[in-house]
C-alpha atoms as a PDB file:
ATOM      1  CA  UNK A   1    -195.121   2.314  88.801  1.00  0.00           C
ATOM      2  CA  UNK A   2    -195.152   3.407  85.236  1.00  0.00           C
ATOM      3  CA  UNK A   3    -191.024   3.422  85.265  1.00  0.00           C
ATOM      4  CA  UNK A   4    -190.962   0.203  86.368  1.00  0.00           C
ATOM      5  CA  UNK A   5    -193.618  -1.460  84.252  1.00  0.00           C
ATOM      6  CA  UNK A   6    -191.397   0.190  81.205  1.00  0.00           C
ATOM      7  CA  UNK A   7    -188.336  -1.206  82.858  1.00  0.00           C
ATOM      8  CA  UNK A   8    -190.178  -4.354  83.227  1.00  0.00           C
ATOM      9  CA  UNK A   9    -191.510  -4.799  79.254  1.00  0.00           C
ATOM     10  CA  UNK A  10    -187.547  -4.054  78.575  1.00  0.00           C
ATOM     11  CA  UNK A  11    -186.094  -6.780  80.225  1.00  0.00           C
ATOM     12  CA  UNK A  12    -188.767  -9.316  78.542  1.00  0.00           C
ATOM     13  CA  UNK A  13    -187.791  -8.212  75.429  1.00  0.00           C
ATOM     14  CA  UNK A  14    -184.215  -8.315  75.585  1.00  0.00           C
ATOM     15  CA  UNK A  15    -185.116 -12.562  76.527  1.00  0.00           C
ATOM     16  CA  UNK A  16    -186.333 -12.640  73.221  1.00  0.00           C
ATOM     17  CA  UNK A  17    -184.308 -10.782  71.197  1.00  0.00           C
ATOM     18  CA  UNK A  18    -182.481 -12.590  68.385  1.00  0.00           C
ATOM     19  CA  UNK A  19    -178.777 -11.719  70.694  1.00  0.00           C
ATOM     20  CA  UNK A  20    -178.385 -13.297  74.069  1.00  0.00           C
ATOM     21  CA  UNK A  21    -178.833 -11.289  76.783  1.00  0.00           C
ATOM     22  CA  UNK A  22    -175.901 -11.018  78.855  1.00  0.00           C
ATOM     23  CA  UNK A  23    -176.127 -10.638  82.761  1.00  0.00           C
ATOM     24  CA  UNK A  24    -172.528 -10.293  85.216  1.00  0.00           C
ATOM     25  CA  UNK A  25    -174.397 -10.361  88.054  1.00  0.00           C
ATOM     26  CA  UNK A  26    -173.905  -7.644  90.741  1.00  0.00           C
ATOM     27  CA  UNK A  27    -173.613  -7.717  94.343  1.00  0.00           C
ATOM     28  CA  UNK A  28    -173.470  -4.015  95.839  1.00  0.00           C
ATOM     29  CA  UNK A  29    -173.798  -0.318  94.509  1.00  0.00           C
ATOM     30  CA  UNK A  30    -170.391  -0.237  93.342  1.00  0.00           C
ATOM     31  CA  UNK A  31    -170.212  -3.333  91.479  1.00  0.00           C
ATOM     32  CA  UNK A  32    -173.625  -2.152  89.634  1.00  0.00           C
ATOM     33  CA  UNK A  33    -172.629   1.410  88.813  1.00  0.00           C
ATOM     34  CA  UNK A  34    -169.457  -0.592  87.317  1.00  0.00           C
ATOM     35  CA  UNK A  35    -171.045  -3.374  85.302  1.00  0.00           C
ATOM     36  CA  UNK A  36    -174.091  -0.621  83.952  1.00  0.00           C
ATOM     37  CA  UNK A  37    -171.489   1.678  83.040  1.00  0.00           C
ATOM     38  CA  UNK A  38    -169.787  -1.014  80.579  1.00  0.00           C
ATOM     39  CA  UNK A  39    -170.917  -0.785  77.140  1.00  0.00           C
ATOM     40  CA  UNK A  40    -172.940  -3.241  76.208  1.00  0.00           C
ATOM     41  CA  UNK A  41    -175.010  -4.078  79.358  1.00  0.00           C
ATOM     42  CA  UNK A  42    -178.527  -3.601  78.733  1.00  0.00           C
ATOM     43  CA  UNK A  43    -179.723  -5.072  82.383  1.00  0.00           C
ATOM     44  CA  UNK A  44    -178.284  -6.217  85.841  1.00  0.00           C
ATOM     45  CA  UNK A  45    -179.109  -9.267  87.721  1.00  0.00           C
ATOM     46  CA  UNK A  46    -177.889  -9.472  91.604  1.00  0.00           C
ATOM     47  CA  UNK A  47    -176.510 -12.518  92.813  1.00  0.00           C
ATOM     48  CA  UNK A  48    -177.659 -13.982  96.624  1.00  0.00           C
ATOM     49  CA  UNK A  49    -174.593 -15.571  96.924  1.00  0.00           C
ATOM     50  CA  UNK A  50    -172.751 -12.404  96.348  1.00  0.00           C
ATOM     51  CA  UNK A  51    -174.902 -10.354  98.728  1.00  0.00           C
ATOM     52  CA  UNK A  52    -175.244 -12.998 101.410  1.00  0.00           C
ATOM     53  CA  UNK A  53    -171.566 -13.250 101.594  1.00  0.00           C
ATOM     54  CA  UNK A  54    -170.459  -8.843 101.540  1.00  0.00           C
ATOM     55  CA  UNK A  55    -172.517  -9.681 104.818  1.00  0.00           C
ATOM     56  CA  UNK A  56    -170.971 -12.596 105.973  1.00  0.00           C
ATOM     57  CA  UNK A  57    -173.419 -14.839 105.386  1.00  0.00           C
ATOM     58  CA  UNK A  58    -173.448 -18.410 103.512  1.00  0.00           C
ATOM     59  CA  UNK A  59    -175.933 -18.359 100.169  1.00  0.00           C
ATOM     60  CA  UNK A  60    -179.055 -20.632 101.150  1.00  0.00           C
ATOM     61  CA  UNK A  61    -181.755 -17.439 102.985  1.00  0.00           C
ATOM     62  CA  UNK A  62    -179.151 -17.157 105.402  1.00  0.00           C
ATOM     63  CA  UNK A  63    -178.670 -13.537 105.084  1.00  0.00           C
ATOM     64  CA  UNK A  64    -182.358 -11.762 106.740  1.00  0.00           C
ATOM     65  CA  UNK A  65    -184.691 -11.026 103.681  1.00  0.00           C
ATOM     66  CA  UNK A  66    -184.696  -7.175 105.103  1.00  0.00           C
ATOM     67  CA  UNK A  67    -181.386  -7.028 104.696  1.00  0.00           C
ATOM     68  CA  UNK A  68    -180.872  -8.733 101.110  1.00  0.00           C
ATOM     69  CA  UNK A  69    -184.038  -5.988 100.057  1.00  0.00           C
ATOM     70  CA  UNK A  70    -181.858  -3.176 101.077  1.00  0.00           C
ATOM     71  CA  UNK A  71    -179.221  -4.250  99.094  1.00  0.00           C
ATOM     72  CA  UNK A  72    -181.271  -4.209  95.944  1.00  0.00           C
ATOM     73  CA  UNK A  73    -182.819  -1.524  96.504  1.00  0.00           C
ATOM     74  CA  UNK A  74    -179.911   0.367  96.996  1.00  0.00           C
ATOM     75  CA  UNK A  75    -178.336  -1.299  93.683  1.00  0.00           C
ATOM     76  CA  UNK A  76    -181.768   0.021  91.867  1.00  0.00           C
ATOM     77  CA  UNK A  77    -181.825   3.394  92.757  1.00  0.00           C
ATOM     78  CA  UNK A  78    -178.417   3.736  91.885  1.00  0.00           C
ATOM     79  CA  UNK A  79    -178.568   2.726  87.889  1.00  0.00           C
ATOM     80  CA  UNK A  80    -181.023   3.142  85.091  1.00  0.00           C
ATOM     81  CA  UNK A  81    -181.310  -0.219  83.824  1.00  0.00           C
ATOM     82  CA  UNK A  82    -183.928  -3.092  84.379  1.00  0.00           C
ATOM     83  CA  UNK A  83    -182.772  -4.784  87.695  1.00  0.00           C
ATOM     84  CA  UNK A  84    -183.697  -8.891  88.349  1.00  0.00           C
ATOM     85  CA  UNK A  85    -183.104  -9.968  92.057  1.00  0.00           C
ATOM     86  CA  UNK A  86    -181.985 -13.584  92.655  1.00  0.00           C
ATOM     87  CA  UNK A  87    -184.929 -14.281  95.175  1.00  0.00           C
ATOM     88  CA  UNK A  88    -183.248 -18.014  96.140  1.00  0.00           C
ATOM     89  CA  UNK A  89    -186.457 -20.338  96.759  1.00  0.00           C
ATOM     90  CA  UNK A  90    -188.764 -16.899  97.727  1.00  0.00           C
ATOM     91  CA  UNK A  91    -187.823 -17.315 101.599  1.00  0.00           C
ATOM     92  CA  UNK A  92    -190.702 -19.282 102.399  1.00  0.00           C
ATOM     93  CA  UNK A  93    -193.406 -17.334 100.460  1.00  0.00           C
ATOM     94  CA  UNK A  94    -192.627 -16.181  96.709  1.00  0.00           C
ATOM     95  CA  UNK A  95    -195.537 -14.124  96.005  1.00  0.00           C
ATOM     96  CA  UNK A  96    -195.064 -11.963  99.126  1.00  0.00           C
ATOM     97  CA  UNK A  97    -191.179 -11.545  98.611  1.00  0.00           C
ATOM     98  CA  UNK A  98    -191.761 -10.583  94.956  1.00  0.00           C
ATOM     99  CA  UNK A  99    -194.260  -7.569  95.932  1.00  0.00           C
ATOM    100  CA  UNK A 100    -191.417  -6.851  98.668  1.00  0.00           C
ATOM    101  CA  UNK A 101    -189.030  -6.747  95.772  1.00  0.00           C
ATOM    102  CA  UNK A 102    -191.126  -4.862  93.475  1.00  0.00           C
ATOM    103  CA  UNK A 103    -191.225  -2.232  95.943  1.00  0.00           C
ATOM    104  CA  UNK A 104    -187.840  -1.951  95.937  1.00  0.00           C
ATOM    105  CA  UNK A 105    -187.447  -1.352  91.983  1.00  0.00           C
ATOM    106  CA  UNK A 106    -186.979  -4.731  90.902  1.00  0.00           C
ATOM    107  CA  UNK A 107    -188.426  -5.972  87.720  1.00  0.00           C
ATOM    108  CA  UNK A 108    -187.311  -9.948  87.431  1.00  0.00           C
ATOM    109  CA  UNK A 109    -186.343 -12.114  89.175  1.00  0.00           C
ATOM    110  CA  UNK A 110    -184.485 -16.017  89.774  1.00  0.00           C
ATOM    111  CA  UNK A 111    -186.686 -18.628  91.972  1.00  0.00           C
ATOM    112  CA  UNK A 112    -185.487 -22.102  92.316  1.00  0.00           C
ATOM    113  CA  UNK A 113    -187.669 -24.992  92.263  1.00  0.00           C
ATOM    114  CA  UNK A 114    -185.071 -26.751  95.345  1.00  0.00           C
ATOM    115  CA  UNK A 115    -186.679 -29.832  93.579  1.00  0.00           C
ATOM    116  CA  UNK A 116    -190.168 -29.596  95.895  1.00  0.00           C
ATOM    117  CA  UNK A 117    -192.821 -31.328  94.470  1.00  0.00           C
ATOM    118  CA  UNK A 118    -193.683 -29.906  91.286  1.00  0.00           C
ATOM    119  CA  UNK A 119    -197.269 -29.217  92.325  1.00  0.00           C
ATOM    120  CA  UNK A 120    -195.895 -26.824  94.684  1.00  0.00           C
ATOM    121  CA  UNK A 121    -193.078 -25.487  93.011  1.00  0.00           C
ATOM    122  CA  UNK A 122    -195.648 -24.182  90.316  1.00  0.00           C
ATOM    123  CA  UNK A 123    -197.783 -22.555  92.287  1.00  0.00           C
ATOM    124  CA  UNK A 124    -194.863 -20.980  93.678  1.00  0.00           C
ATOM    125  CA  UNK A 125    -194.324 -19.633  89.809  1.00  0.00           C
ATOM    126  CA  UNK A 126    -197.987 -18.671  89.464  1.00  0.00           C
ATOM    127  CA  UNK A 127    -197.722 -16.365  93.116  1.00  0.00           C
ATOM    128  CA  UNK A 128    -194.662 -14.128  91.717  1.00  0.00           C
ATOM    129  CA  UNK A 129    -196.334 -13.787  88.743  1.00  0.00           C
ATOM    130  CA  UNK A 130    -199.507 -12.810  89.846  1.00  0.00           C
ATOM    131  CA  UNK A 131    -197.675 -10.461  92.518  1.00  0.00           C
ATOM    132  CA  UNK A 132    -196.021  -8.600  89.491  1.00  0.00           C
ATOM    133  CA  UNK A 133    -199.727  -8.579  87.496  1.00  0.00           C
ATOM    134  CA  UNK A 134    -201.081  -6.929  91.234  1.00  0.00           C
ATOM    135  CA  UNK A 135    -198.364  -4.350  91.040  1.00  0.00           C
ATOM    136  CA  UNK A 136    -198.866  -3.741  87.750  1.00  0.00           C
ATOM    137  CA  UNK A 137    -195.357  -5.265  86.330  1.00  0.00           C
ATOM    138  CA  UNK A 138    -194.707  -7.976  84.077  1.00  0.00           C
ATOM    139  CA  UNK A 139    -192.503  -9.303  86.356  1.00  0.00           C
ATOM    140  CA  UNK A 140    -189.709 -11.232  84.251  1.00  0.00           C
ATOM    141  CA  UNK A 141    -189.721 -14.571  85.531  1.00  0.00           C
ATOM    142  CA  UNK A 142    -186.579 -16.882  85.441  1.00  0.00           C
ATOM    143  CA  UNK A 143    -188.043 -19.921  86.813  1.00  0.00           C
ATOM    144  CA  UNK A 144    -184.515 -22.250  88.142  1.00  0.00           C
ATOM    145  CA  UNK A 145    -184.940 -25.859  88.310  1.00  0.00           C
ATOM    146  CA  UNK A 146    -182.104 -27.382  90.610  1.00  0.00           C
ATOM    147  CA  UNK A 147    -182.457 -30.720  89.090  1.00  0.00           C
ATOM    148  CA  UNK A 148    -179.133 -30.931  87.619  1.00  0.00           C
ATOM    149  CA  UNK A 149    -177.180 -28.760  90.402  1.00  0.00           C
ATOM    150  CA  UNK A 150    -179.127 -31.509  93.032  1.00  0.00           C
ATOM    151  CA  UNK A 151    -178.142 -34.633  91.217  1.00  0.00           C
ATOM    152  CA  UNK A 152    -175.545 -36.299  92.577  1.00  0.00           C
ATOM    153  CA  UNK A 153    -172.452 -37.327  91.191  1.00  0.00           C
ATOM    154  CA  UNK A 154    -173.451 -40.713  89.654  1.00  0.00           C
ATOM    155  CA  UNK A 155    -176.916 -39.886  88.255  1.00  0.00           C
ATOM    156  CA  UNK A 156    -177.933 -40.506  85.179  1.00  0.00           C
ATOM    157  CA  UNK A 157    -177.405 -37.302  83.141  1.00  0.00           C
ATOM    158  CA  UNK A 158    -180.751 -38.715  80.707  1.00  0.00           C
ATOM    159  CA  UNK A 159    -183.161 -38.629  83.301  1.00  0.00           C
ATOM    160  CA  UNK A 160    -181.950 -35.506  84.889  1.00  0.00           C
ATOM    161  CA  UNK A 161    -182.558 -33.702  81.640  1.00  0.00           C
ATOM    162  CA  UNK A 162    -185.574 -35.382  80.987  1.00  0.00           C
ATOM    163  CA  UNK A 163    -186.563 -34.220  84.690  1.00  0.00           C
ATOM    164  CA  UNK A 164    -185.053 -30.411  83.659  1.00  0.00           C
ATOM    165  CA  UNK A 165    -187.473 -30.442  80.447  1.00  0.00           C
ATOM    166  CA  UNK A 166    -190.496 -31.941  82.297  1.00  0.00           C
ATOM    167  CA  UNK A 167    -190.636 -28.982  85.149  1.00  0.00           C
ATOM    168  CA  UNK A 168    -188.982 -26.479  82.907  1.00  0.00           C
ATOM    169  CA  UNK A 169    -192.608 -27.092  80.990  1.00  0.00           C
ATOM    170  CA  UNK A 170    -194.958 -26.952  83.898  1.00  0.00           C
ATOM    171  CA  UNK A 171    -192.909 -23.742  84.194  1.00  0.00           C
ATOM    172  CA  UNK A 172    -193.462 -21.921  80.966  1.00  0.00           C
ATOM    173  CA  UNK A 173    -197.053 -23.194  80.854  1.00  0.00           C
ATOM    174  CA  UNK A 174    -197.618 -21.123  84.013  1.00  0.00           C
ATOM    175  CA  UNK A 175    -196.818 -18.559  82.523  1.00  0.00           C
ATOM    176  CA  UNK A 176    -192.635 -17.944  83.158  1.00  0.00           C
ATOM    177  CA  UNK A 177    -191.297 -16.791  80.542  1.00  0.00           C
ATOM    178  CA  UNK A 178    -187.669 -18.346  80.544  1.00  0.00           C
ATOM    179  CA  UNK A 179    -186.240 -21.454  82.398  1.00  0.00           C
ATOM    180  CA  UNK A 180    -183.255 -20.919  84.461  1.00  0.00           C
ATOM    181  CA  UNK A 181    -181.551 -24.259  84.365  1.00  0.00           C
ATOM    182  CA  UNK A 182    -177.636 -24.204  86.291  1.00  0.00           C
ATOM    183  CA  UNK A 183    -175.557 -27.095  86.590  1.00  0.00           C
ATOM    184  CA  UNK A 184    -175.600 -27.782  82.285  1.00  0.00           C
ATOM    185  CA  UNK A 185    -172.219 -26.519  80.604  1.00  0.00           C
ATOM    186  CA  UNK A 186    -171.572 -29.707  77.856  1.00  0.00           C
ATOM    187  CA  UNK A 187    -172.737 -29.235  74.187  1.00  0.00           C
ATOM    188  CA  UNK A 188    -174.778 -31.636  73.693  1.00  0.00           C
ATOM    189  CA  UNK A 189    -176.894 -31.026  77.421  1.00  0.00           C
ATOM    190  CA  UNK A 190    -176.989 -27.601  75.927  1.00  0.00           C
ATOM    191  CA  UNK A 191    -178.887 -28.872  73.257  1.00  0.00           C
ATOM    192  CA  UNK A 192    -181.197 -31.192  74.545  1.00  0.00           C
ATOM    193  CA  UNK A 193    -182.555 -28.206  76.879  1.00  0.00           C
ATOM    194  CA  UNK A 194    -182.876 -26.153  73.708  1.00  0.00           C
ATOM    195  CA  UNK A 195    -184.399 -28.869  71.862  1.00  0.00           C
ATOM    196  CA  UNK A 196    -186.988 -29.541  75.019  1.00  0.00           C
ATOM    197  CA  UNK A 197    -187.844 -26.470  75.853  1.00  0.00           C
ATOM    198  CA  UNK A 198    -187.490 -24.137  72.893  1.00  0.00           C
ATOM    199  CA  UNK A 199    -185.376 -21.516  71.151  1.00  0.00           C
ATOM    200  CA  UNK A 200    -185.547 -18.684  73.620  1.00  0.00           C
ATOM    201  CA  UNK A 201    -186.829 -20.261  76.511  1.00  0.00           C
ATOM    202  CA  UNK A 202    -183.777 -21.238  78.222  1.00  0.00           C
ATOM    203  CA  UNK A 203    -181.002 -19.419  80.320  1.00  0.00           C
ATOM    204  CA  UNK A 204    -177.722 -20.939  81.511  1.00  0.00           C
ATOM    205  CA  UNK A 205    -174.987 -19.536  84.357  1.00  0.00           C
ATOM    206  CA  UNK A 206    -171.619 -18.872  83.022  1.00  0.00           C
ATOM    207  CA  UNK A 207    -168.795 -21.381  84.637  1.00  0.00           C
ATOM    208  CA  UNK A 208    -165.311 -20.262  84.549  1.00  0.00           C
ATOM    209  CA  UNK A 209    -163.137 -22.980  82.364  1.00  0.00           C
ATOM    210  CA  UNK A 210    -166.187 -25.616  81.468  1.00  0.00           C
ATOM    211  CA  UNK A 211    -169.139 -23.419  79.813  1.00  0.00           C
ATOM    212  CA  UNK A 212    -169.292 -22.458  76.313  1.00  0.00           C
ATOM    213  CA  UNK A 213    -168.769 -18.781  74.896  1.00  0.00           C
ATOM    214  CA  UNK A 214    -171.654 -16.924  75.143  1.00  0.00           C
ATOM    215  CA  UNK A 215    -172.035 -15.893  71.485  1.00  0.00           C
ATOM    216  CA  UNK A 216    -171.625 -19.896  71.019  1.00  0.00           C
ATOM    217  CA  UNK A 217    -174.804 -20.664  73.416  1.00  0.00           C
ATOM    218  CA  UNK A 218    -176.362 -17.747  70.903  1.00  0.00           C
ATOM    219  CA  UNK A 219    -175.716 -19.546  68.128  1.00  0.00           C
ATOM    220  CA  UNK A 220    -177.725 -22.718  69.999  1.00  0.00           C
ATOM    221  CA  UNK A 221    -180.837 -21.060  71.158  1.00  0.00           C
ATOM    222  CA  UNK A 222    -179.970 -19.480  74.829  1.00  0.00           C
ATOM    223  CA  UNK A 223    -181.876 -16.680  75.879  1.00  0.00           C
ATOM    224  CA  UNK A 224    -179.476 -15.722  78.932  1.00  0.00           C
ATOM    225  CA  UNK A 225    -176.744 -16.143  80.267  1.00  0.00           C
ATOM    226  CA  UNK A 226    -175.543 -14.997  83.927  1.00  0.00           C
ATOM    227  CA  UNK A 227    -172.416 -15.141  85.984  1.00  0.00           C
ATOM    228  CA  UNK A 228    -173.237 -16.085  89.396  1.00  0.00           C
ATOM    229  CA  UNK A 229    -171.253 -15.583  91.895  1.00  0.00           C
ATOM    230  CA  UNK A 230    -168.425 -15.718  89.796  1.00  0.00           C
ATOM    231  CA  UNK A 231    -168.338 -12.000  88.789  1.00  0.00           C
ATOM    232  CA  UNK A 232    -167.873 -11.575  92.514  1.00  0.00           C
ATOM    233  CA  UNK A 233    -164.626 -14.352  92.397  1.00  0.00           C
ATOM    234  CA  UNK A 234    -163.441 -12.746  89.335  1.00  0.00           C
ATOM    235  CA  UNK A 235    -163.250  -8.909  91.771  1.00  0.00           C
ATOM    236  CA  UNK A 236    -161.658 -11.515  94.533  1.00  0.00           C
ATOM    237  CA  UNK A 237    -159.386 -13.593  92.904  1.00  0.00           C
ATOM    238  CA  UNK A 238    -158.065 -10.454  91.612  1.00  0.00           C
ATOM    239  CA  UNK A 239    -157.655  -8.704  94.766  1.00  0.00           C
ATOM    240  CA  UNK A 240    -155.777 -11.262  96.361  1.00  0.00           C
ATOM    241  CA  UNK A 241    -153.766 -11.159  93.611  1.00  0.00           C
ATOM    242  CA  UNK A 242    -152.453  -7.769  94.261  1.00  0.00           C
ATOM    243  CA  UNK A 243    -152.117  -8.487  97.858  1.00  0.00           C
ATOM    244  CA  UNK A 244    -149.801 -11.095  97.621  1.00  0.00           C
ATOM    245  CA  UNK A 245    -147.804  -8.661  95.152  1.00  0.00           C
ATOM    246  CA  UNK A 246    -147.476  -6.263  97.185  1.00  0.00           C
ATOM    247  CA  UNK A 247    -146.651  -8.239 100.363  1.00  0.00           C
ATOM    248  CA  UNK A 248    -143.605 -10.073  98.153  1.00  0.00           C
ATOM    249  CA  UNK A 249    -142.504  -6.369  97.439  1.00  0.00           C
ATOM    250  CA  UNK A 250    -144.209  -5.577  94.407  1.00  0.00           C
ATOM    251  CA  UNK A 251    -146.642  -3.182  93.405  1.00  0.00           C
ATOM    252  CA  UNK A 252    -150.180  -2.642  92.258  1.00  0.00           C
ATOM    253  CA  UNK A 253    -151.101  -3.654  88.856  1.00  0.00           C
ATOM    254  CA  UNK A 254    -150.156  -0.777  86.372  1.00  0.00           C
ATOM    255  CA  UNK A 255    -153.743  -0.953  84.291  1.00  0.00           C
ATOM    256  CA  UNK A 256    -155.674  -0.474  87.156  1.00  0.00           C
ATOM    257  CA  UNK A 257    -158.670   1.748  86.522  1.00  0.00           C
ATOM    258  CA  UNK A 258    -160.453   4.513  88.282  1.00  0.00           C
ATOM    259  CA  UNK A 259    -163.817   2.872  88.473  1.00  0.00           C
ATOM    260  CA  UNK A 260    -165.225   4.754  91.772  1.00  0.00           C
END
């Protein structure tokens, strides 16, 4: 367990180093051994939605929780950098799905709120971190609260950042060490998260055409930033791409790399 408690200190200290840390999240061996072997990339983070569908499975615990573990695991043993498992809402019991993951060389980890009462969604927080203080990790913690991707369309964007900053709290006062908050991609919202929760406290996802530049979100106080499952559309969108080329008579695209 020594390797992974090392692996483990890592990835908390790249969330507070002075650069942002900067995650395209992976969803099977060969999108891992890709992404690690880019320069620059100091960890991985998985992405359920990616996993769930390579399976053919909608994102939401749909895809078995054996079957999600053996994905990670394999993406683990097949790099040398710190690996954090999107863990969706913990499939019904965090503490025991973080040991599970632990086991499988994980080191950190996403767990959304889903907006439960906050009572319980904290003590969901305190049972994968004392799961990673039983294995002997300091599990890195990125605690997600879905109030902003669970508002709907005409709430008011005040109180659902006041909500954000108010569990995002509860959060890092049990003890998480970053607050995962998606749905925020303005300036401004940007800000106020900052401003609520601290300089180093709070990580963002990465939307194609609406977020701001990473080294921008930097300059504002971010600790992370991840891609999602848009690493995964990026591959995709891309491959269809050269489909449709070729099936109009073209050809493959000439800067296409050897990357397997």
């Amino acid at each position: 367990m020594t390797d992974l408690a090392t692996r483990a200190r890592t990835l908390l200290d790249l969330h507070t180093a002075p650069e942002i840390l900067v995650l395209a999240n992976v969803w099977d061996v060969v999108s891992a051994q890709v992404v690690a072997g880019t320069d620059g990339v100091r960890a991985l983070a998985t992405a359920s939605h990616g996993i769930a569908s390579t399976f053919g499975y909608a994102d939401g615990e749909n895809i078995p929780l054996d079957l999600h573990l053996d994905m990670v695991g394999r993406i683990t043993a097949a790099v040398d950098l710190p690996v954090s498992m999107d863990m969706e809402a913990g499939y019904g019991d965090a503490g025991e799905t973080t040991r599970r993951a632990i086991g499988k060389g994980v080191v950190g980890g996403n767990l959304e709120d889903q907006m439960k009462p906050l009572d319980d969604a904290v003590a969901a927080v305190e049972a994968v971190l004392r799961a990673g203080r039983d294995a002997g990790v300091d599990f890195v913690l990125n605690a997600r609260t879905d109030a902003f991707v669970r508002a709907g369309a005409d709430a008011d964007r005040g109180e659902v950042l006041t909500e954000a900053v108010r569990r995002g709290r509860a959060y890092l006062g049990a003890g998480a060490p970053v607050v995962f908050v998606p749905g925020v991609v303005a300036r401004e919202e940007v800000e106020a998260l900052v401003d609520g929760l601290g300089r180093g406290k709070v990580t963002l996802i990465s939307v194609p055409g609406a977020s701001l530049p990473a080294r921008e979100m930097q300059e504002l106080g971010v600790a992370r930033v991840s891609t999602g499952p848009f690493t995964q559309r990026v591959a995709l969108t891309a491959l269809q791409d050269a489909a449709a080329e070729m099936v109009a008579g073209g050809t493959l695209p000439a800067g296409t790399r050897a990357l397997n």
